[in-house]
PDB file of N, CA and C in Angstrom:
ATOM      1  N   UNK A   1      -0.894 -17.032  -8.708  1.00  0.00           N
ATOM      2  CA  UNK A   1      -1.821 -16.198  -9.435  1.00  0.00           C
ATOM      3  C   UNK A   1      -1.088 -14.980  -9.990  1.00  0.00           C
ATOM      4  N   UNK A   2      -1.394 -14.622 -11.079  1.00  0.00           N
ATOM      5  CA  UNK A   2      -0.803 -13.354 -11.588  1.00  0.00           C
ATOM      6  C   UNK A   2      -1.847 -12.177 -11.456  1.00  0.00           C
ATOM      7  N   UNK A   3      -0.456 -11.522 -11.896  1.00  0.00           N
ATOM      8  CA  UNK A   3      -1.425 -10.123 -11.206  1.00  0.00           C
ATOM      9  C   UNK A   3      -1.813  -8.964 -12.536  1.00  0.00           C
ATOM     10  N   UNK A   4      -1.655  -9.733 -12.961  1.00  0.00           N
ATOM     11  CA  UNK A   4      -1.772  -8.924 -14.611  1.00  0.00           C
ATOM     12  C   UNK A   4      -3.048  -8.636 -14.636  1.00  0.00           C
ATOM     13  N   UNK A   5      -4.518  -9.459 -14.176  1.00  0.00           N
ATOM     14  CA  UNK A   5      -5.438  -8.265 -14.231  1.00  0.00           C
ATOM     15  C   UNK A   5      -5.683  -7.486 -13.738  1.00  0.00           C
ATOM     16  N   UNK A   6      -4.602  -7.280 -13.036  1.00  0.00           N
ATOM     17  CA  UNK A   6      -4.787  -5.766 -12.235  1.00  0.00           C
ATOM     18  C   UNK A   6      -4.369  -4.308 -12.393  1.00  0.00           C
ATOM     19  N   UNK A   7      -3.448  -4.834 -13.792  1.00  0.00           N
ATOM     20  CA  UNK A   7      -2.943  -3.400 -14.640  1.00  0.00           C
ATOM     21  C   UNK A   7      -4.130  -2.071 -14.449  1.00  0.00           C
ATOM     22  N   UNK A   8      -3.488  -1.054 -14.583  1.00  0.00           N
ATOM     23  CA  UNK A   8      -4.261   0.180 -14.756  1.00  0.00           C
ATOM     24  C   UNK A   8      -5.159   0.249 -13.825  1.00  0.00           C
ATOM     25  N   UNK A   9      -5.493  -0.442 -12.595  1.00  0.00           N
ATOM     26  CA  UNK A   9      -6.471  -0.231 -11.706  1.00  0.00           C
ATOM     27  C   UNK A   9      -5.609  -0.003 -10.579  1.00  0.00           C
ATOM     28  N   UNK A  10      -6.441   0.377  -9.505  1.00  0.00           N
ATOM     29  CA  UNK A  10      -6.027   1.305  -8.091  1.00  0.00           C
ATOM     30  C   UNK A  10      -5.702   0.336  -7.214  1.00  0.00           C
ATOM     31  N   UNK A  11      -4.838  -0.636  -6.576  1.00  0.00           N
ATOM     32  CA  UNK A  11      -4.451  -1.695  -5.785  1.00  0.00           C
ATOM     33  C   UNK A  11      -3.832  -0.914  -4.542  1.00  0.00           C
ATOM     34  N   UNK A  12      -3.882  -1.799  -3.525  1.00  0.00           N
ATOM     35  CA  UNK A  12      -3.168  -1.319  -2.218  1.00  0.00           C
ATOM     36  C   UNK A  12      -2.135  -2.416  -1.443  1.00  0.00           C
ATOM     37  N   UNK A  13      -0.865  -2.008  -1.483  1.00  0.00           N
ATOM     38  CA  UNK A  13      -0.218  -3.174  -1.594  1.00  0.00           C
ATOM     39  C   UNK A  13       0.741  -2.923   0.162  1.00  0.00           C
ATOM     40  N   UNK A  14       0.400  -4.011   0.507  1.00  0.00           N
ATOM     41  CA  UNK A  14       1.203  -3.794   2.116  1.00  0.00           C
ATOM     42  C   UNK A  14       2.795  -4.731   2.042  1.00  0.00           C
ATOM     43  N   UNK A  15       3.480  -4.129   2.352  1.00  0.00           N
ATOM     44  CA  UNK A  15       5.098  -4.367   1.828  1.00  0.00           C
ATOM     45  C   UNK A  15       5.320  -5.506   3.512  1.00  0.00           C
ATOM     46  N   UNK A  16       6.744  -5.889   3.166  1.00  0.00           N
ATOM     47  CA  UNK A  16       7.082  -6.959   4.250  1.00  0.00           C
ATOM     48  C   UNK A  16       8.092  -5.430   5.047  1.00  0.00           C
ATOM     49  N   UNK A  17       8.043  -5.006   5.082  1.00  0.00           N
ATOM     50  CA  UNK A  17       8.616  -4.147   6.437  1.00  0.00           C
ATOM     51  C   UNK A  17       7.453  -3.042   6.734  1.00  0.00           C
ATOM     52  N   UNK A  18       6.114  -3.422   6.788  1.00  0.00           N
ATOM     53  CA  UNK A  18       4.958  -3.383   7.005  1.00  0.00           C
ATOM     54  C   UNK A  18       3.923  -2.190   6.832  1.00  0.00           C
ATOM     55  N   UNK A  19       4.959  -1.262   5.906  1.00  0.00           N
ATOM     56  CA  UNK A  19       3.897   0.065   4.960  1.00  0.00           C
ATOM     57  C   UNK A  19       3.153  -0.290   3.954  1.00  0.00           C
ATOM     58  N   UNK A  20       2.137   0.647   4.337  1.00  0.00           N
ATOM     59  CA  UNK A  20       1.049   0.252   3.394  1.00  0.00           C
ATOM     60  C   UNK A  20       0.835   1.145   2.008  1.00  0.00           C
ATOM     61  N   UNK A  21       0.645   0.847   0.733  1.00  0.00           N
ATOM     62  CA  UNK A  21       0.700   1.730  -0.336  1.00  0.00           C
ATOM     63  C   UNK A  21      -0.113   1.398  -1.280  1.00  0.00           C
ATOM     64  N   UNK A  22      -0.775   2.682  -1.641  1.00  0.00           N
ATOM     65  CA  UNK A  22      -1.786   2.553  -2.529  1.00  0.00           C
ATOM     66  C   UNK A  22      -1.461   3.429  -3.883  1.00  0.00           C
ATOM     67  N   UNK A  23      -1.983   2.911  -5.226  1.00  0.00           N
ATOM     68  CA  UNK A  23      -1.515   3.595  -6.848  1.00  0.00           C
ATOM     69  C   UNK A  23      -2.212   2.359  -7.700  1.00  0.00           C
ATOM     70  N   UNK A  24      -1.971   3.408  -8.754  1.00  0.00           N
ATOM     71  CA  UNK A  24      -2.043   2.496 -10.033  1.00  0.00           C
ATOM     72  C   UNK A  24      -1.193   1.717 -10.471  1.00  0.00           C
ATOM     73  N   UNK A  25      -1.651   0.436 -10.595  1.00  0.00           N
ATOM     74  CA  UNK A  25      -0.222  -0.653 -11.225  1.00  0.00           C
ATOM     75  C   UNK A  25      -0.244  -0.283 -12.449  1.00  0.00           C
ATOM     76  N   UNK A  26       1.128   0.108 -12.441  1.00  0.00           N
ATOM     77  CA  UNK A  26       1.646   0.268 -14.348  1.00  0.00           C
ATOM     78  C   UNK A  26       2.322  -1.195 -14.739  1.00  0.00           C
ATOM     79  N   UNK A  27       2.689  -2.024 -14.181  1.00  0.00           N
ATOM     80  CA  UNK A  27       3.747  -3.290 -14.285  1.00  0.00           C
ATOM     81  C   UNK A  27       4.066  -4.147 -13.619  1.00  0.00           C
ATOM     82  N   UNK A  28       3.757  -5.128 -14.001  1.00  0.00           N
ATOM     83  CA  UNK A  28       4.397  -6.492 -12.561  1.00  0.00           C
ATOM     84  C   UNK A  28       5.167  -7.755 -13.321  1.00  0.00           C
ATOM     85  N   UNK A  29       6.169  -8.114 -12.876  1.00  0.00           N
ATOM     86  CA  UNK A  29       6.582  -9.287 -13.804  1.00  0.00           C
ATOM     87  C   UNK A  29       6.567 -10.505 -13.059  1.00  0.00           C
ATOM     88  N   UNK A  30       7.280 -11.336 -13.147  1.00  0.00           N
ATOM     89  CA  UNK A  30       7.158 -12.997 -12.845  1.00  0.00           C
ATOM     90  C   UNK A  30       7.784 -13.020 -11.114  1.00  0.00           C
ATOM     91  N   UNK A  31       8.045 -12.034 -11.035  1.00  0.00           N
ATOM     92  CA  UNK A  31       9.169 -11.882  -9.474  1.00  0.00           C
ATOM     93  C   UNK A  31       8.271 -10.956  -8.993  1.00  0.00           C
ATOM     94  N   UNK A  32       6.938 -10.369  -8.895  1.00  0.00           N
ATOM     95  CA  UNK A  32       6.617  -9.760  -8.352  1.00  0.00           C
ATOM     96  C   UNK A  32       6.583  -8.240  -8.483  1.00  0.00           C
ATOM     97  N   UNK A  33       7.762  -7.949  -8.868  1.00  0.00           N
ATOM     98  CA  UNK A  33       8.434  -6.665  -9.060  1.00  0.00           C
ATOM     99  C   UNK A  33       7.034  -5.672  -9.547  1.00  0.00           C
ATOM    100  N   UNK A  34       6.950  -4.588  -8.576  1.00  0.00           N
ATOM    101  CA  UNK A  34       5.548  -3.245  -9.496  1.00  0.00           C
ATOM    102  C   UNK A  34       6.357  -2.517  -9.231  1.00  0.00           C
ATOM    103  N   UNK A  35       5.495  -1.903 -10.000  1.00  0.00           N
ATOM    104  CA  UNK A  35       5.691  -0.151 -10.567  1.00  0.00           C
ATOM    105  C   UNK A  35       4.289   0.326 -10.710  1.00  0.00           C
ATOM    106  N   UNK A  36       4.074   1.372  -9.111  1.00  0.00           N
ATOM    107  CA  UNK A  36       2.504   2.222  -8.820  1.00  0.00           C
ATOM    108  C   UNK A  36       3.050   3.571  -9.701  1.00  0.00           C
ATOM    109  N   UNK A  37       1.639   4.078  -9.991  1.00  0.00           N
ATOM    110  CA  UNK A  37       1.890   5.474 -10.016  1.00  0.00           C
ATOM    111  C   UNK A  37       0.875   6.620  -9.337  1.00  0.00           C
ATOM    112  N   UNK A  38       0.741   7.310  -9.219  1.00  0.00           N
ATOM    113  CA  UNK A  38       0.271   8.340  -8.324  1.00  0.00           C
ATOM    114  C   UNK A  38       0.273   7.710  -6.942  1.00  0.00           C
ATOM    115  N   UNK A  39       1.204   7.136  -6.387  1.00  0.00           N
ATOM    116  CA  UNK A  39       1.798   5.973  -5.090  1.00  0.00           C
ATOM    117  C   UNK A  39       1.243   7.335  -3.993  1.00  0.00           C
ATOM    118  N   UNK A  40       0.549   6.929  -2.749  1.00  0.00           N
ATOM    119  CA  UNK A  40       0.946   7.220  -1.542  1.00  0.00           C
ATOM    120  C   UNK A  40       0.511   6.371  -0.791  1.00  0.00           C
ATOM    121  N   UNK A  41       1.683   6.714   0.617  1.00  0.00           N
ATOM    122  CA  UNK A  41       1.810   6.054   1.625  1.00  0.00           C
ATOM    123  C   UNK A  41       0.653   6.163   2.559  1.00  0.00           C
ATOM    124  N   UNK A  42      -0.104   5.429   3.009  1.00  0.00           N
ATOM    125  CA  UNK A  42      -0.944   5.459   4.623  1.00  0.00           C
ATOM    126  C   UNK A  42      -0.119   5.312   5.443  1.00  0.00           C
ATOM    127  N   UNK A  43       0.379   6.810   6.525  1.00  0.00           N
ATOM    128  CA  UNK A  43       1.108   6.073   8.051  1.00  0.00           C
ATOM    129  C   UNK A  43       0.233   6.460   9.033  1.00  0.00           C
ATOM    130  N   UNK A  44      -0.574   5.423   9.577  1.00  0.00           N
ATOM    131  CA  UNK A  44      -1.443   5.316  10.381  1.00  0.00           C
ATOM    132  C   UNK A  44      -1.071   5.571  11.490  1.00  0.00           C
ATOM    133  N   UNK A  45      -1.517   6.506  12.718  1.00  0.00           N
ATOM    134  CA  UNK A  45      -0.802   6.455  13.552  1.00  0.00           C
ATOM    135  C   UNK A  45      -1.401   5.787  15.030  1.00  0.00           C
ATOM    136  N   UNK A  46      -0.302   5.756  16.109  1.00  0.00           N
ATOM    137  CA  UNK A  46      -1.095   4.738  17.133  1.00  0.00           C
ATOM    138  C   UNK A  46      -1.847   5.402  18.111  1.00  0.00           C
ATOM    139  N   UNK A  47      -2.824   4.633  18.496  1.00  0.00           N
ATOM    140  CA  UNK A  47      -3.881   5.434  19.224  1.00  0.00           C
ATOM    141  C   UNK A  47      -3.263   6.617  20.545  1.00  0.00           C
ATOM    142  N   UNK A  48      -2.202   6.430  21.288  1.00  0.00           N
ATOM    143  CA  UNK A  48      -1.717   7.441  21.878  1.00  0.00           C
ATOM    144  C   UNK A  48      -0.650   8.127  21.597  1.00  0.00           C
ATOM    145  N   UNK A  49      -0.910   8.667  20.382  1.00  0.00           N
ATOM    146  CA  UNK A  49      -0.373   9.614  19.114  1.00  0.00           C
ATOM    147  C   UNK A  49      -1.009  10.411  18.612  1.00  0.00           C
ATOM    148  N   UNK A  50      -0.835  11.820  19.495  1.00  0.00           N
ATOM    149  CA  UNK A  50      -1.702  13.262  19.123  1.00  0.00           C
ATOM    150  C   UNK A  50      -1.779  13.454  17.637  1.00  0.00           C
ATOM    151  N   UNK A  51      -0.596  13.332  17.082  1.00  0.00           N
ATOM    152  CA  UNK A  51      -0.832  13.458  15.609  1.00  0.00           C
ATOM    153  C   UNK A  51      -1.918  13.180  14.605  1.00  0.00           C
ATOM    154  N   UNK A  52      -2.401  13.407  13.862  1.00  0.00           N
ATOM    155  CA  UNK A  52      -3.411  12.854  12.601  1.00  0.00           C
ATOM    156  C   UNK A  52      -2.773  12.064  11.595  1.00  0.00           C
ATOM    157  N   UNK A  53      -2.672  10.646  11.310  1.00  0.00           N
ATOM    158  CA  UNK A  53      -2.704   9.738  10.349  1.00  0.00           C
ATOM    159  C   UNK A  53      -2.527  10.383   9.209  1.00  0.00           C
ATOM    160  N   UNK A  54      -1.600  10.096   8.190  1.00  0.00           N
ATOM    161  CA  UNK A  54      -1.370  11.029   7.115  1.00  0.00           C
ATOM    162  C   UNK A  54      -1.075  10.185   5.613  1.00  0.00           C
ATOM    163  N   UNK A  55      -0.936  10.573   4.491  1.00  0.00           N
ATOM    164  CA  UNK A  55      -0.988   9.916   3.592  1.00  0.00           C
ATOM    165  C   UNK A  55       0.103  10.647   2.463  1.00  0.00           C
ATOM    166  N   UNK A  56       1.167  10.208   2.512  1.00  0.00           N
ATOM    167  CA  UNK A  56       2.600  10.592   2.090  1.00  0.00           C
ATOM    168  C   UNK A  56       2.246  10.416   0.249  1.00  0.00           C
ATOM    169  N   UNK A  57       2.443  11.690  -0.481  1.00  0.00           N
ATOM    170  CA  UNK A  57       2.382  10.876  -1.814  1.00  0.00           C
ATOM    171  C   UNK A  57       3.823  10.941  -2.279  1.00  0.00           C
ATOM    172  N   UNK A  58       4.363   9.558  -3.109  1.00  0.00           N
ATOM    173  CA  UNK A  58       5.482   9.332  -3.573  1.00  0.00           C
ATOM    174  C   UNK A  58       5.588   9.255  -5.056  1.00  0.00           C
ATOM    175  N   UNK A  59       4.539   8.980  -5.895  1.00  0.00           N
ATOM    176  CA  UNK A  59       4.293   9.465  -7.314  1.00  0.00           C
ATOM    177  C   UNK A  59       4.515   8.216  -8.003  1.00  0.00           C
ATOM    178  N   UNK A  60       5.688   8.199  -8.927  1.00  0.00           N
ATOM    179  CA  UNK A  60       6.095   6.754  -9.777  1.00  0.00           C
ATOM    180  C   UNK A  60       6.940   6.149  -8.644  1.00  0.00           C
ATOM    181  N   UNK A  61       6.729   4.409  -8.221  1.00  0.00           N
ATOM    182  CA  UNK A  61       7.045   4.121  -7.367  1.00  0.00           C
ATOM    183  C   UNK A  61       7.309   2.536  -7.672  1.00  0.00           C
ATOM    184  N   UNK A  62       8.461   2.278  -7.619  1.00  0.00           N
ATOM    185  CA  UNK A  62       8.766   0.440  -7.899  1.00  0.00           C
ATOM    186  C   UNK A  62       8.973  -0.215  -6.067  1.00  0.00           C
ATOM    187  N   UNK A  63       8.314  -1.415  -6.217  1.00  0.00           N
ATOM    188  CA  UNK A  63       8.757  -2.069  -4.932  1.00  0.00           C
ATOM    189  C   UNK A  63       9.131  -3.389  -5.851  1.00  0.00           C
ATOM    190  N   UNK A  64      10.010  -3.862  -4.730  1.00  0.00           N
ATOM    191  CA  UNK A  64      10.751  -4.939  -5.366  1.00  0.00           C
ATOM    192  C   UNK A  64      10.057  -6.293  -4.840  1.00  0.00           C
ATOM    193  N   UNK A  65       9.873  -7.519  -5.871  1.00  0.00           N
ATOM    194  CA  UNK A  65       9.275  -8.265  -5.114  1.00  0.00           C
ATOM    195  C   UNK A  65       8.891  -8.786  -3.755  1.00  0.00           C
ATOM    196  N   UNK A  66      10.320  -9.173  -3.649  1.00  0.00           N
ATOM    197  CA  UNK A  66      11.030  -9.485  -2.236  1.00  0.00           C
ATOM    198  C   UNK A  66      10.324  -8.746  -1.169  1.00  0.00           C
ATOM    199  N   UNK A  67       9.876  -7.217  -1.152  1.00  0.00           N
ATOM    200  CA  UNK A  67       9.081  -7.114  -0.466  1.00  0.00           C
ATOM    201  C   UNK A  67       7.604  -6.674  -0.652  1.00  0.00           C
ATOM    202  N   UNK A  68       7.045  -7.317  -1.416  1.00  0.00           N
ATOM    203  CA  UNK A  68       5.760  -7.809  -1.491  1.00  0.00           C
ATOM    204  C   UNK A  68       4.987  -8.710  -0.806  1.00  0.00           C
ATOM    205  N   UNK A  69       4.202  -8.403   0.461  1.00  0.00           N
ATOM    206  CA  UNK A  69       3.857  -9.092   1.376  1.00  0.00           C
ATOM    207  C   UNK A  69       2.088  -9.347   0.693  1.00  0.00           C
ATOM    208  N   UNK A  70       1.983  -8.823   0.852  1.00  0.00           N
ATOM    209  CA  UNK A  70       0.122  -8.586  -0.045  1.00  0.00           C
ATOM    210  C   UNK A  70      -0.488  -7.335  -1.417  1.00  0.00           C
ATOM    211  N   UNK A  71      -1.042  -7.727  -1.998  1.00  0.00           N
ATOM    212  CA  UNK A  71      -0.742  -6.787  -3.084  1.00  0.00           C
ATOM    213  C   UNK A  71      -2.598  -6.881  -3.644  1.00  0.00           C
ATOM    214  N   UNK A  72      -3.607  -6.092  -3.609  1.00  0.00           N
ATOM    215  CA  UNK A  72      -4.993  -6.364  -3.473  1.00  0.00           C
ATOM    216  C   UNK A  72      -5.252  -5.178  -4.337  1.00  0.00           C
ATOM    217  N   UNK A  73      -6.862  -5.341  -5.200  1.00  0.00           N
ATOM    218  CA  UNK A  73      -7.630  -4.555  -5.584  1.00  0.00           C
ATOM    219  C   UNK A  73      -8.063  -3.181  -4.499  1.00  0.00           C
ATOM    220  N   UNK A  74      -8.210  -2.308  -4.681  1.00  0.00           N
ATOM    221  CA  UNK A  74      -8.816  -1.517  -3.707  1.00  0.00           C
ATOM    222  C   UNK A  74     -10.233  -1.230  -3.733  1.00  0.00           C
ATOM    223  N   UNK A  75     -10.694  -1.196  -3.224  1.00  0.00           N
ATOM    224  CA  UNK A  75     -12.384  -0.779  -3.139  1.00  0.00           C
ATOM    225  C   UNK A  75     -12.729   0.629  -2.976  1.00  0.00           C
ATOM    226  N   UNK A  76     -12.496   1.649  -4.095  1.00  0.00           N
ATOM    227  CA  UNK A  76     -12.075   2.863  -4.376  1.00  0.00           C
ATOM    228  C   UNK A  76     -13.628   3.542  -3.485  1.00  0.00           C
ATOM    229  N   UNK A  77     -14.557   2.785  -3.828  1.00  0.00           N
ATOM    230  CA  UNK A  77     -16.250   3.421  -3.399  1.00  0.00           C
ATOM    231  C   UNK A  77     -15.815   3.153  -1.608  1.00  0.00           C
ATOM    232  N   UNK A  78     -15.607   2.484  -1.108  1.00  0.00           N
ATOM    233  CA  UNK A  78     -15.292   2.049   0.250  1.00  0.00           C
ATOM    234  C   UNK A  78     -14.228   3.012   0.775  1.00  0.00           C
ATOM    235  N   UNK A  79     -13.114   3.120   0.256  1.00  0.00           N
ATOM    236  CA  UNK A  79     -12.122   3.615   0.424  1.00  0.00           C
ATOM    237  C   UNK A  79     -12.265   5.807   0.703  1.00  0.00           C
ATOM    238  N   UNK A  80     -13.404   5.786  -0.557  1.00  0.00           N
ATOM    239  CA  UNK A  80     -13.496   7.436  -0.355  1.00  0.00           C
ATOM    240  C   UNK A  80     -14.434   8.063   0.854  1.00  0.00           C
ATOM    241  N   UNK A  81     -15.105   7.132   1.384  1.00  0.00           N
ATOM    242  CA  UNK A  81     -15.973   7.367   2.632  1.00  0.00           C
ATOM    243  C   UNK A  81     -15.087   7.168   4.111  1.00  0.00           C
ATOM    244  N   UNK A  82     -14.359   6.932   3.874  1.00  0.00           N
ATOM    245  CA  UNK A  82     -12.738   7.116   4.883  1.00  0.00           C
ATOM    246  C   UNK A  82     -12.029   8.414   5.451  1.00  0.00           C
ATOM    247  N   UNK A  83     -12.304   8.636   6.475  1.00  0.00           N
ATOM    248  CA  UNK A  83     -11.283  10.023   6.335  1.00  0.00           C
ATOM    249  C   UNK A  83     -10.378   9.322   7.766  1.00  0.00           C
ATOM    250  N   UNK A  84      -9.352   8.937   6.786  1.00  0.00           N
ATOM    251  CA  UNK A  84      -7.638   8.437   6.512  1.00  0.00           C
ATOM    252  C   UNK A  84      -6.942   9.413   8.017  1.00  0.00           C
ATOM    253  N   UNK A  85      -7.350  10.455   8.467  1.00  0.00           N
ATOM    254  CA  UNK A  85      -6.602  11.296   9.041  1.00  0.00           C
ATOM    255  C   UNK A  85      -6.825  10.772  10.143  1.00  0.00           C
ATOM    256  N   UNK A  86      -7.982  10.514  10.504  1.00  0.00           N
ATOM    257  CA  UNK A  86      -8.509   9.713  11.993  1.00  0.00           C
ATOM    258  C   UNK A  86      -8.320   8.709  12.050  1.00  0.00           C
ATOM    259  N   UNK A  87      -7.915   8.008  11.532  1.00  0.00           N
ATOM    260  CA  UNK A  87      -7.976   6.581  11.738  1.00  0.00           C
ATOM    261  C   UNK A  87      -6.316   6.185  12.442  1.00  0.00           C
ATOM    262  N   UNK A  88      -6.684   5.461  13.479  1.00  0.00           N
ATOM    263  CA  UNK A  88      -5.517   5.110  14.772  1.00  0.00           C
ATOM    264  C   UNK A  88      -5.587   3.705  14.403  1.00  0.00           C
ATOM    265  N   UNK A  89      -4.490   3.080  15.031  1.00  0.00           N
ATOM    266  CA  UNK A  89      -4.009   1.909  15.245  1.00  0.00           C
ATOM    267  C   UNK A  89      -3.020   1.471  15.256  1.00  0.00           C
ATOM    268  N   UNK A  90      -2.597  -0.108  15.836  1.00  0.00           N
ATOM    269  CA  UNK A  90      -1.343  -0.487  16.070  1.00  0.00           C
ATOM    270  C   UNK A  90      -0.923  -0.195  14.536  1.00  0.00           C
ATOM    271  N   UNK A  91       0.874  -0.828  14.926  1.00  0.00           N
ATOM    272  CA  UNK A  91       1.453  -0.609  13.894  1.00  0.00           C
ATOM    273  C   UNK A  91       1.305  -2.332  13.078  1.00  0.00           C
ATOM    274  N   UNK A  92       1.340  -2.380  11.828  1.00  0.00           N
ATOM    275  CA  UNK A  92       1.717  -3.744  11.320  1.00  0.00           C
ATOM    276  C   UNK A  92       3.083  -4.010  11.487  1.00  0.00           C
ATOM    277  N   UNK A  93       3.042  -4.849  12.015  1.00  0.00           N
ATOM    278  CA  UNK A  93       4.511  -6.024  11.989  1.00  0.00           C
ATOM    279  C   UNK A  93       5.254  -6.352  10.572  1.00  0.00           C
ATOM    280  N   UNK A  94       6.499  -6.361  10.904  1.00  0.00           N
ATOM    281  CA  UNK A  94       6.933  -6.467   9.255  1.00  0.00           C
ATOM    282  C   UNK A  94       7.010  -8.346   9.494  1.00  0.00           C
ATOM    283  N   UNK A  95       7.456  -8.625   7.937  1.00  0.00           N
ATOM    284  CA  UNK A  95       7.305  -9.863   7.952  1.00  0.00           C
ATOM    285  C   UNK A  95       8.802 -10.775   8.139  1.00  0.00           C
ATOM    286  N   UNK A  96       9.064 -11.867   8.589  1.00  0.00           N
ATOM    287  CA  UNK A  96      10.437 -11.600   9.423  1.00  0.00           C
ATOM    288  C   UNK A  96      10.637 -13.563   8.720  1.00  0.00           C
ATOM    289  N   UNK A  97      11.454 -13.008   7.807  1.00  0.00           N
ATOM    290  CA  UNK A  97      12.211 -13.956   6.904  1.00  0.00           C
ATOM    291  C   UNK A  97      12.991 -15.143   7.737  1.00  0.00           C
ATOM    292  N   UNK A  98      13.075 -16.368   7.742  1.00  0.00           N
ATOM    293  CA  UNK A  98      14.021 -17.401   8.101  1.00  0.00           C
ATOM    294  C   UNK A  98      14.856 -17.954   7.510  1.00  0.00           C
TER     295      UNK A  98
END
């Protein structure tokens, strides 16, 4: 499936060494390859981790196919009733090539 209708809309794309990132797709070609923009990171943190869950922004941002593990629409109405800071949990597993 291509991902071309997903230009110019807000996607959240979880990478194979298992960060999660959300932006606007400006570009995707036949290999996968994007380019987000207004990119930040969710690093969720684990439940016995005083810290607050935080959301790193990285701005214009290419990931390379190769690590493109999942790459999804976001549900921007869903997404803004979230407060990102509280939210605990394990870590995702990266994805482990043979």
């Amino acid at each position: 499936m291509s991902l071309q209708p997903y230009v110019d809309r807000k996607v959240l794309v979880l990478t194979a060494d298992g960060r999660t990132l959300i932006g606007i797709l400006l570009s995707c070609d036949q290999l996968t390859n994007l380019v987000l923009q207004n990119t930040i990171e969710r690093v969720i943190r684990p439940h016995d981790d005083p810290e607050d869950s935080e959301e790193v922004p990285h701005g214009l941002y290419l990931i390379r196919g190769e690590n493109v593990a999942i790459c999804g629409l976001l549900d921007e109405q869903m997404d803004g009733h979230i407060d990102w800071a509280k939210v605990k949990g394990s870590v995702i597993g990266g994805v482990k090539h043979t």
